[in-house]
PDB file of N, CA and C in Angstrom:
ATOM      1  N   UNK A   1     -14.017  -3.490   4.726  1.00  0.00           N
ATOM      2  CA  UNK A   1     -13.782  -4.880   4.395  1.00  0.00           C
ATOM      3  C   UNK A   1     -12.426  -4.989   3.730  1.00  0.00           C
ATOM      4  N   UNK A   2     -11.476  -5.811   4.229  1.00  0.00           N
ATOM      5  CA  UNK A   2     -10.475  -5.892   3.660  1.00  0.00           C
ATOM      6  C   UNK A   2      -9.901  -7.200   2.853  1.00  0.00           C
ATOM      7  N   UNK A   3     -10.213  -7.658   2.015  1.00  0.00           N
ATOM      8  CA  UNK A   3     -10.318  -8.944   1.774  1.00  0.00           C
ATOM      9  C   UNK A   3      -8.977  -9.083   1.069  1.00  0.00           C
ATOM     10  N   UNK A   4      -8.420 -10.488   1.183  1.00  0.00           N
ATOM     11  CA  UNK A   4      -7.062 -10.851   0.570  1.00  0.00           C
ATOM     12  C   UNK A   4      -5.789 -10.068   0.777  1.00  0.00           C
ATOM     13  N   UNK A   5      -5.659  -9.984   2.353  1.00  0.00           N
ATOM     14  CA  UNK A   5      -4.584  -9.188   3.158  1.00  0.00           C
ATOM     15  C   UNK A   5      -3.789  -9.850   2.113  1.00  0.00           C
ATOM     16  N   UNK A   6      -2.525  -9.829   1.746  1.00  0.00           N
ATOM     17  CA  UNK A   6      -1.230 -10.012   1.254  1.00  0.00           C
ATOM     18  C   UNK A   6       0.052  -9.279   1.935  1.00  0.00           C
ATOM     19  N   UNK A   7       0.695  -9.893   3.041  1.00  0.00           N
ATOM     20  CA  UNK A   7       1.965  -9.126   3.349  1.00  0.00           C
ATOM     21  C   UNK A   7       3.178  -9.834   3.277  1.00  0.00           C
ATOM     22  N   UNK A   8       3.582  -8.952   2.044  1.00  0.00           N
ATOM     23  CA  UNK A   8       5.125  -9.259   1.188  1.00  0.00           C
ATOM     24  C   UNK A   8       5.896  -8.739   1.719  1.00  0.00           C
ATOM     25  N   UNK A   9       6.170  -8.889   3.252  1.00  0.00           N
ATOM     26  CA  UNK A   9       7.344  -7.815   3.917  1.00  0.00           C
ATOM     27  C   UNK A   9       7.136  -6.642   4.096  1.00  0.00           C
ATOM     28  N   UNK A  10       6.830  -5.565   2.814  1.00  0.00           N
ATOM     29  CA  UNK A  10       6.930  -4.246   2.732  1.00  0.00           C
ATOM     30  C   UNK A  10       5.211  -3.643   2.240  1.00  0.00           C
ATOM     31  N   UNK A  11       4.621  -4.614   1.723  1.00  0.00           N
ATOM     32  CA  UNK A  11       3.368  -4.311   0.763  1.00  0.00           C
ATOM     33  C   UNK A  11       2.287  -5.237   1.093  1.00  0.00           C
ATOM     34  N   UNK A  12       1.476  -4.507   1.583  1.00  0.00           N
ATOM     35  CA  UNK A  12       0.039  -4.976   1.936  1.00  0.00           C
ATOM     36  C   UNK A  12      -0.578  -4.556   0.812  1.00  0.00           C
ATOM     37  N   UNK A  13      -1.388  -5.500   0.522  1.00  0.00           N
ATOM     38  CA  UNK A  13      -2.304  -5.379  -0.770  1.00  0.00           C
ATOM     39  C   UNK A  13      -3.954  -5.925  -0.567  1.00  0.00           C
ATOM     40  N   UNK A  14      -4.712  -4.427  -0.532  1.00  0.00           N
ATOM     41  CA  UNK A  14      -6.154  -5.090  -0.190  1.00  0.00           C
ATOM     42  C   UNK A  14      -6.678  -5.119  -1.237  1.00  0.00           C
ATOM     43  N   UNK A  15      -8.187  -5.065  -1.657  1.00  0.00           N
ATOM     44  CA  UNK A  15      -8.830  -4.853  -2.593  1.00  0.00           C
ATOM     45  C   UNK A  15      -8.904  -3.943  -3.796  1.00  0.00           C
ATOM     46  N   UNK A  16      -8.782  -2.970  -3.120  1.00  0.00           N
ATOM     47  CA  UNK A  16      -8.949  -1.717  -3.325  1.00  0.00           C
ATOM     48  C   UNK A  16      -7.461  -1.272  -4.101  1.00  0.00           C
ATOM     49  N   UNK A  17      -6.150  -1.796  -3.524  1.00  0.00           N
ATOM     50  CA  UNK A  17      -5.286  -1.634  -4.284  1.00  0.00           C
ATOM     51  C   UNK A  17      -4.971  -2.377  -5.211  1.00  0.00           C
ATOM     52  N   UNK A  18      -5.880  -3.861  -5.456  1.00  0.00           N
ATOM     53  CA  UNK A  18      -5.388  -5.002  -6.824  1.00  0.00           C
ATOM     54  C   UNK A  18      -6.340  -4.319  -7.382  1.00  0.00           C
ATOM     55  N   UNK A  19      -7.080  -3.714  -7.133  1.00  0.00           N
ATOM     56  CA  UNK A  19      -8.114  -3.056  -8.575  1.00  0.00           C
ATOM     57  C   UNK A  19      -7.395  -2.174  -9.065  1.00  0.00           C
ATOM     58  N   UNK A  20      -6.693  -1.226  -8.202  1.00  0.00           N
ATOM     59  CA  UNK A  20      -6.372   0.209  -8.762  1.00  0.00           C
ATOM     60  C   UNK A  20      -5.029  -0.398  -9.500  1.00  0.00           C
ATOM     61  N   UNK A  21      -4.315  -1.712  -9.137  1.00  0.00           N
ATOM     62  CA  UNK A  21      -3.037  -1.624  -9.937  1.00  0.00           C
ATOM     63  C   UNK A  21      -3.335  -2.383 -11.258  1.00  0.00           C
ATOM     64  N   UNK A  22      -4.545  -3.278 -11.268  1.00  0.00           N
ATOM     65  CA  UNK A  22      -5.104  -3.817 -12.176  1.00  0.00           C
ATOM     66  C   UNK A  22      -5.697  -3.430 -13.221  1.00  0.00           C
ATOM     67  N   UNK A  23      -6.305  -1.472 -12.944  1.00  0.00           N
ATOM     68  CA  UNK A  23      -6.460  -0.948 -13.899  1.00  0.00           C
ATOM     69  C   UNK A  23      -5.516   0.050 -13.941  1.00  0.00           C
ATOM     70  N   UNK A  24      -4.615  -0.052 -13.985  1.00  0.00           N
ATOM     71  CA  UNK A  24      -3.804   0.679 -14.791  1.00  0.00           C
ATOM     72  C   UNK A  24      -2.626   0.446 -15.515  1.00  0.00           C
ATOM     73  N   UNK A  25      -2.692  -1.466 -15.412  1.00  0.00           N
ATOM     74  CA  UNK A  25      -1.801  -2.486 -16.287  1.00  0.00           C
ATOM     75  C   UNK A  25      -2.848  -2.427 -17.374  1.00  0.00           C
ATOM     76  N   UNK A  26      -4.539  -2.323 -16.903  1.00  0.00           N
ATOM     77  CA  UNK A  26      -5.260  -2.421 -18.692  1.00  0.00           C
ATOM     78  C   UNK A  26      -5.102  -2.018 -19.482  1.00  0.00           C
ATOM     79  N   UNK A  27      -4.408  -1.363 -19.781  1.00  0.00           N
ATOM     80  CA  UNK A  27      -4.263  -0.570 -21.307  1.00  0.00           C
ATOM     81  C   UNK A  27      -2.656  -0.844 -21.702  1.00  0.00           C
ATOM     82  N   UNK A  28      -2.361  -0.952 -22.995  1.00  0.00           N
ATOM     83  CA  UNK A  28      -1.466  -1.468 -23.687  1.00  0.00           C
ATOM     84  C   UNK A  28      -0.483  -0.956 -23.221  1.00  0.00           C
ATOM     85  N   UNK A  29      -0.147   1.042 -23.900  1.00  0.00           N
ATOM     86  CA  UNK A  29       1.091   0.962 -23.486  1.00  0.00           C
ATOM     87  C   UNK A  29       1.462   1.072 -22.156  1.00  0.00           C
ATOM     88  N   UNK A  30       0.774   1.302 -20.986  1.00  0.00           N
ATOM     89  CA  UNK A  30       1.223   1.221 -19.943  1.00  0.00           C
ATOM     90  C   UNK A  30       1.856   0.027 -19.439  1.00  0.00           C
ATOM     91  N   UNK A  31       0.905  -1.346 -19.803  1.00  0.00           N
ATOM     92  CA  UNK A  31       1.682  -2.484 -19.671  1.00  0.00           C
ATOM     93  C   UNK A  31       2.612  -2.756 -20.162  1.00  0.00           C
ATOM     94  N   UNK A  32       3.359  -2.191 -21.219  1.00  0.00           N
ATOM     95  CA  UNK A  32       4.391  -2.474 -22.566  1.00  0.00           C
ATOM     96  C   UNK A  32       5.451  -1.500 -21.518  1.00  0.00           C
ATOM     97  N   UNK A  33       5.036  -0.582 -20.920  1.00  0.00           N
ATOM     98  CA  UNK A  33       5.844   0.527 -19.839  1.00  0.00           C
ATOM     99  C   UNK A  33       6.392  -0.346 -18.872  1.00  0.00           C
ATOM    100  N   UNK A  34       5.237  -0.776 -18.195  1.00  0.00           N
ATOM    101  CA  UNK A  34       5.506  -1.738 -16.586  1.00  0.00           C
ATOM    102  C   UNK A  34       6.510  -2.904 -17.046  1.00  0.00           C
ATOM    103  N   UNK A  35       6.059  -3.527 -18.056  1.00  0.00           N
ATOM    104  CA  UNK A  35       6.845  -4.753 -18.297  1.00  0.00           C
ATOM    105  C   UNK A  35       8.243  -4.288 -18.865  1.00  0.00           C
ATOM    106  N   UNK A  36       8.178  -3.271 -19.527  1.00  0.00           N
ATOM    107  CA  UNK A  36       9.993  -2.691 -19.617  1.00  0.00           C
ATOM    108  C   UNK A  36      10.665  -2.207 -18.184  1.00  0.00           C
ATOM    109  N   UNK A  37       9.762  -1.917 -17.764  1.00  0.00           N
ATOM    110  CA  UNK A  37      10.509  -1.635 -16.538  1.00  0.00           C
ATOM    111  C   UNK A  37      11.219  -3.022 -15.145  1.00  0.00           C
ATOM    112  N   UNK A  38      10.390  -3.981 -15.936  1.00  0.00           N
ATOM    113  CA  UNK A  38      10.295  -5.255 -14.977  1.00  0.00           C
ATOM    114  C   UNK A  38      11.957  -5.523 -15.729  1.00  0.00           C
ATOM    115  N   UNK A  39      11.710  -5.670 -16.609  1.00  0.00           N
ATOM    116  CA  UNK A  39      12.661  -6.121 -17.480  1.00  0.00           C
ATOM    117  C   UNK A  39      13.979  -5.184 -17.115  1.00  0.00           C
ATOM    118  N   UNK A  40      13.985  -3.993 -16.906  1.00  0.00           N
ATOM    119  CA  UNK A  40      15.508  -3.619 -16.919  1.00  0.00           C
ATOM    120  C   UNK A  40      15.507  -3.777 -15.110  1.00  0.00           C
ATOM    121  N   UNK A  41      14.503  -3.555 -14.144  1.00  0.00           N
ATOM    122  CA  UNK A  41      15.278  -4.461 -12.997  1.00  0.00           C
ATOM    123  C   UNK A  41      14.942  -3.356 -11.887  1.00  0.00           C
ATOM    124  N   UNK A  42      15.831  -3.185 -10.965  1.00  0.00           N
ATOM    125  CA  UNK A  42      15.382  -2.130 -10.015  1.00  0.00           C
ATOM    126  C   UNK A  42      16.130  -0.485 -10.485  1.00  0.00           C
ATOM    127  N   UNK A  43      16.938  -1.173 -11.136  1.00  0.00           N
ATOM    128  CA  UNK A  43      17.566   0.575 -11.473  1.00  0.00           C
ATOM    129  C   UNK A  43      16.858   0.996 -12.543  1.00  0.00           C
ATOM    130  N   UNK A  44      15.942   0.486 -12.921  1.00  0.00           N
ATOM    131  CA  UNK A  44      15.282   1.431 -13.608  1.00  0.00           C
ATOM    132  C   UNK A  44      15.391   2.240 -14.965  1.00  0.00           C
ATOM    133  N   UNK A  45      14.994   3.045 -15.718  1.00  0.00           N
ATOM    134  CA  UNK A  45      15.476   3.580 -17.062  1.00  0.00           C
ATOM    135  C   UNK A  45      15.296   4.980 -17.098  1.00  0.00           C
ATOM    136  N   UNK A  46      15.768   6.034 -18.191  1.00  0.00           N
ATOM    137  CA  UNK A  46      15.653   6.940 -17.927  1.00  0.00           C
ATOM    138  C   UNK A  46      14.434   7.272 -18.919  1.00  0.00           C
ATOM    139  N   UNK A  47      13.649   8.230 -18.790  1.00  0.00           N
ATOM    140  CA  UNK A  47      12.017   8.553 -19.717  1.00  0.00           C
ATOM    141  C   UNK A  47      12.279   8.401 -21.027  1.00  0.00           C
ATOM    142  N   UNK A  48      13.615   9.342 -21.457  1.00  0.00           N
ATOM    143  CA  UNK A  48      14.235   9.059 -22.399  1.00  0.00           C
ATOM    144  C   UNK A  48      14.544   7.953 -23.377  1.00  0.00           C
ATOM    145  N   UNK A  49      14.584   7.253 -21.933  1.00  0.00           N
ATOM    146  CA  UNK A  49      15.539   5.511 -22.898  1.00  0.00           C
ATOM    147  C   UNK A  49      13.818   4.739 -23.248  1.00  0.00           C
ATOM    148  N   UNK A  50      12.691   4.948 -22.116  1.00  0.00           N
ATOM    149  CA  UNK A  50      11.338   4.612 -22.209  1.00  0.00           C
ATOM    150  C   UNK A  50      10.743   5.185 -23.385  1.00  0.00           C
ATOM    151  N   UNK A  51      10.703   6.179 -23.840  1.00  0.00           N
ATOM    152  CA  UNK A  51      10.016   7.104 -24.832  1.00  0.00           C
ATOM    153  C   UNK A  51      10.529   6.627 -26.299  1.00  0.00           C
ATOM    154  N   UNK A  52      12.010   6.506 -25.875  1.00  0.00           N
ATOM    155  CA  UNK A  52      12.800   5.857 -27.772  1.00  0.00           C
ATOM    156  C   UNK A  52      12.358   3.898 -27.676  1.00  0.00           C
ATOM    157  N   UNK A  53      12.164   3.465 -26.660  1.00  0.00           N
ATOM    158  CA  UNK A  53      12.316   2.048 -26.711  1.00  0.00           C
ATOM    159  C   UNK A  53      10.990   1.874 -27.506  1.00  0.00           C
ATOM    160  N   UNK A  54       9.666   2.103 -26.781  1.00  0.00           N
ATOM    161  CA  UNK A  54       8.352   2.061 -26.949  1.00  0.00           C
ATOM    162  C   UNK A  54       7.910   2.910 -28.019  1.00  0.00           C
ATOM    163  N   UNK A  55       8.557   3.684 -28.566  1.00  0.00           N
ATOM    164  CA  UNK A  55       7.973   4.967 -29.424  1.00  0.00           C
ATOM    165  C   UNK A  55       6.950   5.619 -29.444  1.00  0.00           C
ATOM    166  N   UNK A  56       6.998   6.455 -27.987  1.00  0.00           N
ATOM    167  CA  UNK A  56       6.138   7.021 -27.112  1.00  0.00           C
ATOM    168  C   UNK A  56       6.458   8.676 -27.279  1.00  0.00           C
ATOM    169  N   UNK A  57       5.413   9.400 -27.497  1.00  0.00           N
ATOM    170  CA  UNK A  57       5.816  10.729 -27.209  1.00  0.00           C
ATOM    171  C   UNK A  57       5.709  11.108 -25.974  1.00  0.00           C
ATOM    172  N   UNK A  58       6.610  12.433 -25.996  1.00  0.00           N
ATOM    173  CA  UNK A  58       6.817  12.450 -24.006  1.00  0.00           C
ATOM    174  C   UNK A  58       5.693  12.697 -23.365  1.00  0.00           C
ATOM    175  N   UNK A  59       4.779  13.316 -24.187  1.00  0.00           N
ATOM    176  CA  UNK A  59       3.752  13.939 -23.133  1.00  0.00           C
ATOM    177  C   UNK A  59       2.662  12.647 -22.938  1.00  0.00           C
ATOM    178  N   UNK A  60       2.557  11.515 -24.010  1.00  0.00           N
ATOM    179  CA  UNK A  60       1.630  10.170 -23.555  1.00  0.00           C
ATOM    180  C   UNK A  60       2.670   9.756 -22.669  1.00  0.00           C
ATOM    181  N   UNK A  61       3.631   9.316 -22.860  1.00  0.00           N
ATOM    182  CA  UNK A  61       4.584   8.516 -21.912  1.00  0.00           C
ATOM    183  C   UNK A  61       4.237   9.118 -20.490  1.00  0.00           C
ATOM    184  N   UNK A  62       4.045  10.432 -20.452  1.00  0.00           N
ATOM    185  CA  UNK A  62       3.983  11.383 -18.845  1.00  0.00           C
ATOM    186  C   UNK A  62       2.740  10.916 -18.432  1.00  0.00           C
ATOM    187  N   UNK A  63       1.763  10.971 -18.841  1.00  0.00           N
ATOM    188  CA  UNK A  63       0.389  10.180 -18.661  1.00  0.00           C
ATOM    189  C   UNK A  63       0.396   9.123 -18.261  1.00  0.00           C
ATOM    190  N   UNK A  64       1.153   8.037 -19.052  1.00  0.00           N
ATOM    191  CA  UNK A  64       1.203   6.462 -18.431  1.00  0.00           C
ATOM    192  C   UNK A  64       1.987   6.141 -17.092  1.00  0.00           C
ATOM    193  N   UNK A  65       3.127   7.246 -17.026  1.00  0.00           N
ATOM    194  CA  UNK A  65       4.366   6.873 -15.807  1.00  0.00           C
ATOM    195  C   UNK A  65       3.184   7.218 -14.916  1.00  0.00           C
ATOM    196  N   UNK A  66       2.628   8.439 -14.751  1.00  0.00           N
ATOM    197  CA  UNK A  66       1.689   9.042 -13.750  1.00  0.00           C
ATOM    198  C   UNK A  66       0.714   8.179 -13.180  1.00  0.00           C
ATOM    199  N   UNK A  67      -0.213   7.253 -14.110  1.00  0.00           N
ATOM    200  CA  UNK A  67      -1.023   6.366 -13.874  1.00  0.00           C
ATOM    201  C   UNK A  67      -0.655   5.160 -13.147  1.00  0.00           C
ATOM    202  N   UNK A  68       0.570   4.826 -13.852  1.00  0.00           N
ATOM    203  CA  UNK A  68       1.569   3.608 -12.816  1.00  0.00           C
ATOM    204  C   UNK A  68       1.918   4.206 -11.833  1.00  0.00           C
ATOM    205  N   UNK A  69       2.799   5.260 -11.531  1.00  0.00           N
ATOM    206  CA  UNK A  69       2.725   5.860 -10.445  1.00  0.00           C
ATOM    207  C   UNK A  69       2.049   6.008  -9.390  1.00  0.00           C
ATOM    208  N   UNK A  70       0.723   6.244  -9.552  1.00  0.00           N
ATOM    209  CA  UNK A  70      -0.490   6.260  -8.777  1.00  0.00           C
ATOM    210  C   UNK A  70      -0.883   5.075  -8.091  1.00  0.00           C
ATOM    211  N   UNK A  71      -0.625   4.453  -9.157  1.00  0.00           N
ATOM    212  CA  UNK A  71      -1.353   2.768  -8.894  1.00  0.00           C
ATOM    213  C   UNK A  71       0.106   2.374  -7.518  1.00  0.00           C
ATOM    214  N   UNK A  72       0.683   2.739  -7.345  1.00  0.00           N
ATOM    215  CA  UNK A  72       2.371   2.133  -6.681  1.00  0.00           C
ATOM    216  C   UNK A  72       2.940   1.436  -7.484  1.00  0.00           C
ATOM    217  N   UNK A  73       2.873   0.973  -8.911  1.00  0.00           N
ATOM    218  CA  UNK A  73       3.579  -0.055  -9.431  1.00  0.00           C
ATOM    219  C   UNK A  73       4.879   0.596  -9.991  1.00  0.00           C
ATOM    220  N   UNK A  74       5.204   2.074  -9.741  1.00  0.00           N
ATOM    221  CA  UNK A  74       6.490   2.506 -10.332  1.00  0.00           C
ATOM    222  C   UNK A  74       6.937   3.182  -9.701  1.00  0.00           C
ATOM    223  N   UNK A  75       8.381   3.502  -9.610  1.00  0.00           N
ATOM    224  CA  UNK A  75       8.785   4.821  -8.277  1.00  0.00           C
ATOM    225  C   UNK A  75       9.901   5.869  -9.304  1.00  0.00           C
ATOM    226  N   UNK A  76      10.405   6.389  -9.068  1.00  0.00           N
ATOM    227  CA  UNK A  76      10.945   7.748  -9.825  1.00  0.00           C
ATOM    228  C   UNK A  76      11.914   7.891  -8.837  1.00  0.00           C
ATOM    229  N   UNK A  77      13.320   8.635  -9.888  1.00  0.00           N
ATOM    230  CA  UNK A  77      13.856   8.871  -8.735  1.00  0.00           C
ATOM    231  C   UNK A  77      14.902  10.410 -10.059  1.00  0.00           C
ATOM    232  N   UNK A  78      15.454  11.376  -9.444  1.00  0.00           N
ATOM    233  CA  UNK A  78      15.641  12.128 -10.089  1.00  0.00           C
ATOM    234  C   UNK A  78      17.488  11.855 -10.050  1.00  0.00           C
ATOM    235  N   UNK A  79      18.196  12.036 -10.876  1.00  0.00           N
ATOM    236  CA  UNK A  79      19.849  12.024 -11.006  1.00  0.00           C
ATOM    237  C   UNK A  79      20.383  12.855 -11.959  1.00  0.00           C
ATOM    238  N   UNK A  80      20.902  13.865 -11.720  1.00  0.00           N
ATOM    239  CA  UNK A  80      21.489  15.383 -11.982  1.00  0.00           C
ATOM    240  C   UNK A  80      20.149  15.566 -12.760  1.00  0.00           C
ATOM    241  N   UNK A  81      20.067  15.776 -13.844  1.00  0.00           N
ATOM    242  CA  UNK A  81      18.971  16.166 -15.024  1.00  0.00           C
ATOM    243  C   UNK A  81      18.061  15.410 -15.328  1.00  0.00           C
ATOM    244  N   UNK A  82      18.015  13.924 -14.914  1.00  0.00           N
ATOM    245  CA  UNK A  82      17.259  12.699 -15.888  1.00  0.00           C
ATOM    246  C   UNK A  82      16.417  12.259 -14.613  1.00  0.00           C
ATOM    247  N   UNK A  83      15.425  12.168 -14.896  1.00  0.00           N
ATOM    248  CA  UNK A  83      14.421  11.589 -14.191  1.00  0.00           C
ATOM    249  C   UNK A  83      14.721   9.288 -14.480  1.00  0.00           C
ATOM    250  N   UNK A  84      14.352   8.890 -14.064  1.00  0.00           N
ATOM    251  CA  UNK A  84      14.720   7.347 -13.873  1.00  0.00           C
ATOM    252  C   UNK A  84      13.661   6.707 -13.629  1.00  0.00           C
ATOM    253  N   UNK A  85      12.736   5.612 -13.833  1.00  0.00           N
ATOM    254  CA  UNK A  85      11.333   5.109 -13.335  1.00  0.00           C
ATOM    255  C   UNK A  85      12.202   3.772 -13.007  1.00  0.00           C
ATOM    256  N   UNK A  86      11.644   2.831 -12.222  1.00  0.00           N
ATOM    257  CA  UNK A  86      11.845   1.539 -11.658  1.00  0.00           C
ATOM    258  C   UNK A  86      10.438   1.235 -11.316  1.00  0.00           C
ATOM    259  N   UNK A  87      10.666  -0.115 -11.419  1.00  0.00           N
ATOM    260  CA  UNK A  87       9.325  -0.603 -11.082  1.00  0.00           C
ATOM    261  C   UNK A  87       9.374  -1.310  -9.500  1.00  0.00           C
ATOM    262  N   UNK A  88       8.280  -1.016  -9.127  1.00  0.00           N
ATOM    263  CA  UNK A  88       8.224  -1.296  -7.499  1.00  0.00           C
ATOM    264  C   UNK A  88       7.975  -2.940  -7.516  1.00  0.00           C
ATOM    265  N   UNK A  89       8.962  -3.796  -7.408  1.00  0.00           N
ATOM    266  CA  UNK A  89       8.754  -5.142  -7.315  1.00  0.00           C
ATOM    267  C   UNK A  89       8.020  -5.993  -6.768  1.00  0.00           C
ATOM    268  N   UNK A  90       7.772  -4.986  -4.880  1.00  0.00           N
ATOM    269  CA  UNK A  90       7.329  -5.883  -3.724  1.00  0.00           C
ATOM    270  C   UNK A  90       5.863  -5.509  -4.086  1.00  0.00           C
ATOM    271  N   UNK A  91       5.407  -4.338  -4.359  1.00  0.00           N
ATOM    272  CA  UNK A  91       4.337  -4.469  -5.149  1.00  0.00           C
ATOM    273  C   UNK A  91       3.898  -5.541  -6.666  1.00  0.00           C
ATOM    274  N   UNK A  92       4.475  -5.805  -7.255  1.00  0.00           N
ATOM    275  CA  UNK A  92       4.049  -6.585  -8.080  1.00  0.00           C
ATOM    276  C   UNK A  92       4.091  -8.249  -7.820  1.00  0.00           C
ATOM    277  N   UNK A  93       4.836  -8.172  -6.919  1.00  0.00           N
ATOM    278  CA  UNK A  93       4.743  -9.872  -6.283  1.00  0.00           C
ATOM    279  C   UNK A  93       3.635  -9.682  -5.603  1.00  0.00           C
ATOM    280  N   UNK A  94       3.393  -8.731  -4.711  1.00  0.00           N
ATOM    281  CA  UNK A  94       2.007  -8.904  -4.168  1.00  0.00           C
ATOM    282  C   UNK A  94       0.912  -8.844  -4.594  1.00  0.00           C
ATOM    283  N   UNK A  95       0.936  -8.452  -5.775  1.00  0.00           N
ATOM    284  CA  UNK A  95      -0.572  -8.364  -6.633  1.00  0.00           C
ATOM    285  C   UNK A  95      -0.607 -10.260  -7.464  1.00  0.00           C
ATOM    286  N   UNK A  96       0.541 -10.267  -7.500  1.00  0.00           N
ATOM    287  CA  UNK A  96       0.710 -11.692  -8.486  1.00  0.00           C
ATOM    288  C   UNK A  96       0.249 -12.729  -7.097  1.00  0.00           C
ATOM    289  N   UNK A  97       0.738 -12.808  -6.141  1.00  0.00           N
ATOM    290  CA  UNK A  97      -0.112 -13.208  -4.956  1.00  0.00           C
ATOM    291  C   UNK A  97      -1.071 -12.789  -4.298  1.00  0.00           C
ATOM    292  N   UNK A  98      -1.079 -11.581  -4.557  1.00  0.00           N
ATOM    293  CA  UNK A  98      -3.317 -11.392  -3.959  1.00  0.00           C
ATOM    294  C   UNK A  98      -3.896 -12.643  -5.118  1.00  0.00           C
ATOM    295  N   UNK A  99      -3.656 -12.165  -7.081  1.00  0.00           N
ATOM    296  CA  UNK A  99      -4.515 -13.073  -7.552  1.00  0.00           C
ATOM    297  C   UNK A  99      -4.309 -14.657  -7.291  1.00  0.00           C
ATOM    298  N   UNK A 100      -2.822 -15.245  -6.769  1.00  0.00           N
ATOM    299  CA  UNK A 100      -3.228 -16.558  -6.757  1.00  0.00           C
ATOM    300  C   UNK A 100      -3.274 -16.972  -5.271  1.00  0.00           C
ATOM    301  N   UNK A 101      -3.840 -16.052  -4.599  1.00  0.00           N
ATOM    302  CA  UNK A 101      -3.762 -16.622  -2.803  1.00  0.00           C
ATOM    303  C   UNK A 101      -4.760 -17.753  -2.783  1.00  0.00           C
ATOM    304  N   UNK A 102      -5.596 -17.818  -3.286  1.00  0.00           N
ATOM    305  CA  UNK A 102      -6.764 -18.808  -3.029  1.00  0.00           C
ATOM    306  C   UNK A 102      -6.802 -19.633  -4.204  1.00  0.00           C
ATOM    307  N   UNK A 103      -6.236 -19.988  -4.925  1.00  0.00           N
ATOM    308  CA  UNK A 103      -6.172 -20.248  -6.223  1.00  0.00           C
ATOM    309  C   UNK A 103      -6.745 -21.916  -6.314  1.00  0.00           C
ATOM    310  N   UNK A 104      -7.121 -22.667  -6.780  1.00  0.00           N
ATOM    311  CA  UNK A 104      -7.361 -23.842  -6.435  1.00  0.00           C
ATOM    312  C   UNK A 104      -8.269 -24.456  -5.462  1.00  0.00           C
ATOM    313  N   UNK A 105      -8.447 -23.334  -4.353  1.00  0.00           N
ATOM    314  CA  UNK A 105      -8.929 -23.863  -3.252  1.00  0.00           C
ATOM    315  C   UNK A 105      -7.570 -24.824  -2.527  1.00  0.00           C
ATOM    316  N   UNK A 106      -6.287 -24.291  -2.502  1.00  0.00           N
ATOM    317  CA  UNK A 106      -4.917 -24.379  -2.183  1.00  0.00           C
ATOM    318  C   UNK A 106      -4.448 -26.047  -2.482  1.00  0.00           C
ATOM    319  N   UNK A 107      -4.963 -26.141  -3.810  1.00  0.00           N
ATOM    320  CA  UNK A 107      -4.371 -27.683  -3.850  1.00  0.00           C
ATOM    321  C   UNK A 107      -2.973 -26.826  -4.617  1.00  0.00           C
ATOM    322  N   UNK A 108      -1.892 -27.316  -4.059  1.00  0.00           N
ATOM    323  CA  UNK A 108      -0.554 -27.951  -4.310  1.00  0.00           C
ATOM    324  C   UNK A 108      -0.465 -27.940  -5.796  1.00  0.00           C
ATOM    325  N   UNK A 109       0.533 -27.686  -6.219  1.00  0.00           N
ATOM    326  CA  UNK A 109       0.614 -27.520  -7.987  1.00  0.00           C
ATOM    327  C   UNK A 109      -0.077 -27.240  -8.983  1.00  0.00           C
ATOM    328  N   UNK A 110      -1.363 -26.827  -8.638  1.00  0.00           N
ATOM    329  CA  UNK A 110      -2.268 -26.387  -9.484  1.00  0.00           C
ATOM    330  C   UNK A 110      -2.087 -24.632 -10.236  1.00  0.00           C
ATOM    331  N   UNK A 111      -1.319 -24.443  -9.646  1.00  0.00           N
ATOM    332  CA  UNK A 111      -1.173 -22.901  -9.432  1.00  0.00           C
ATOM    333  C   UNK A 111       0.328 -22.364  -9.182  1.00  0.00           C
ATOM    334  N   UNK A 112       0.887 -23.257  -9.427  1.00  0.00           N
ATOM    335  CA  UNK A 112       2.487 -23.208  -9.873  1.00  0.00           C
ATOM    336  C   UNK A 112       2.635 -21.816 -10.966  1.00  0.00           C
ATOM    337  N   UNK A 113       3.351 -20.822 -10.205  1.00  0.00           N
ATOM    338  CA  UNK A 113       3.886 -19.740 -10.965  1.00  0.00           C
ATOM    339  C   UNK A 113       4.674 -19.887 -12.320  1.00  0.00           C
ATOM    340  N   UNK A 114       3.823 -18.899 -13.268  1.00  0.00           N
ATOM    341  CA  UNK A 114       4.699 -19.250 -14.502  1.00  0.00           C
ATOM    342  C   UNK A 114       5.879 -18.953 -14.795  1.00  0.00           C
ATOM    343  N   UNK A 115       6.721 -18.515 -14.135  1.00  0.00           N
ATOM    344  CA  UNK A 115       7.945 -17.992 -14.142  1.00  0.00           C
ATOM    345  C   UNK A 115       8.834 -18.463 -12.372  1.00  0.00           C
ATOM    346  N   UNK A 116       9.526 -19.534 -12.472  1.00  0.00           N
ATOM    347  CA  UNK A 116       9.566 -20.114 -11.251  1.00  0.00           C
ATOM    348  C   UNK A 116      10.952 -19.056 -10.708  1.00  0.00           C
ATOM    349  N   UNK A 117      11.469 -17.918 -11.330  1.00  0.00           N
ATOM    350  CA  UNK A 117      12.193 -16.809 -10.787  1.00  0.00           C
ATOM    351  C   UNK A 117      11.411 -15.882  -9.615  1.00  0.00           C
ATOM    352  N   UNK A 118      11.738 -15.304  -8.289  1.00  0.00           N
ATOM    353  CA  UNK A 118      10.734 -14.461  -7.556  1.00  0.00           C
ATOM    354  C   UNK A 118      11.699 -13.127  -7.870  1.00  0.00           C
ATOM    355  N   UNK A 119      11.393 -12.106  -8.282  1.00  0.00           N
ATOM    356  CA  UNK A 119      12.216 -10.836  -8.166  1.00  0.00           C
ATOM    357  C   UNK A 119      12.922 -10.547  -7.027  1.00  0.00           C
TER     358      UNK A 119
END
């Protein structure tokens, strides 16, 4: 059963993946992670700059990237020595549209995005 196809170009989003990205925004600092990462953009930060911002020790911080990771909501990318996280965008528009695809029963402005920017 695939309920609430969502295709954002690049990211299909069924059930099965708004749960899995849904639990692993539940817990604090991971969301305090995801949303820094929204925030610095597609290039992303280095663990480093994540670990001093949040005041995270490395080895919880390695736990949370991993969990976002999993979920697709973050991607990694390695540059000489420093590892880099970014957050996967087309994934997070698509989860923000799996939850409001049906929203209203599709009346028109009821369901106006709170942030009228699209990444």
């Amino acid at each position: 059963m695939n309920h609430g196809v969502i295709d954002d170009m690049q990211t299909t989003l069924n059930d099965t993946d708004a749960v899995k990205a849904l639990a692993a925004l539940a817990q604090g600092s991971r969301l305090a992670v995801f949303r820094l990462l929204v925030v610095a953009g597609p290039e992303g930060l280095r663990v480093g700059n994540i670990a001093e911002t949040l005041g995270l020790a490395n080895a919880t911080l390695s736990f949370h990237l991993k969990e976002l990771a999993n979920a697709g909501l973050i991607s990694s990318r390695q540059e000489g020595r420093y590892i880099y996280y970014a957050p996967a965008i087309d994934k997070m528009n698509a989860l923000i549209a799996f939850l409001t695809e049906n929203c209203c029963q599709g009346v028109p402005g009821l369901c106006e995005p709170a942030s009228p920017r699209k990444c």
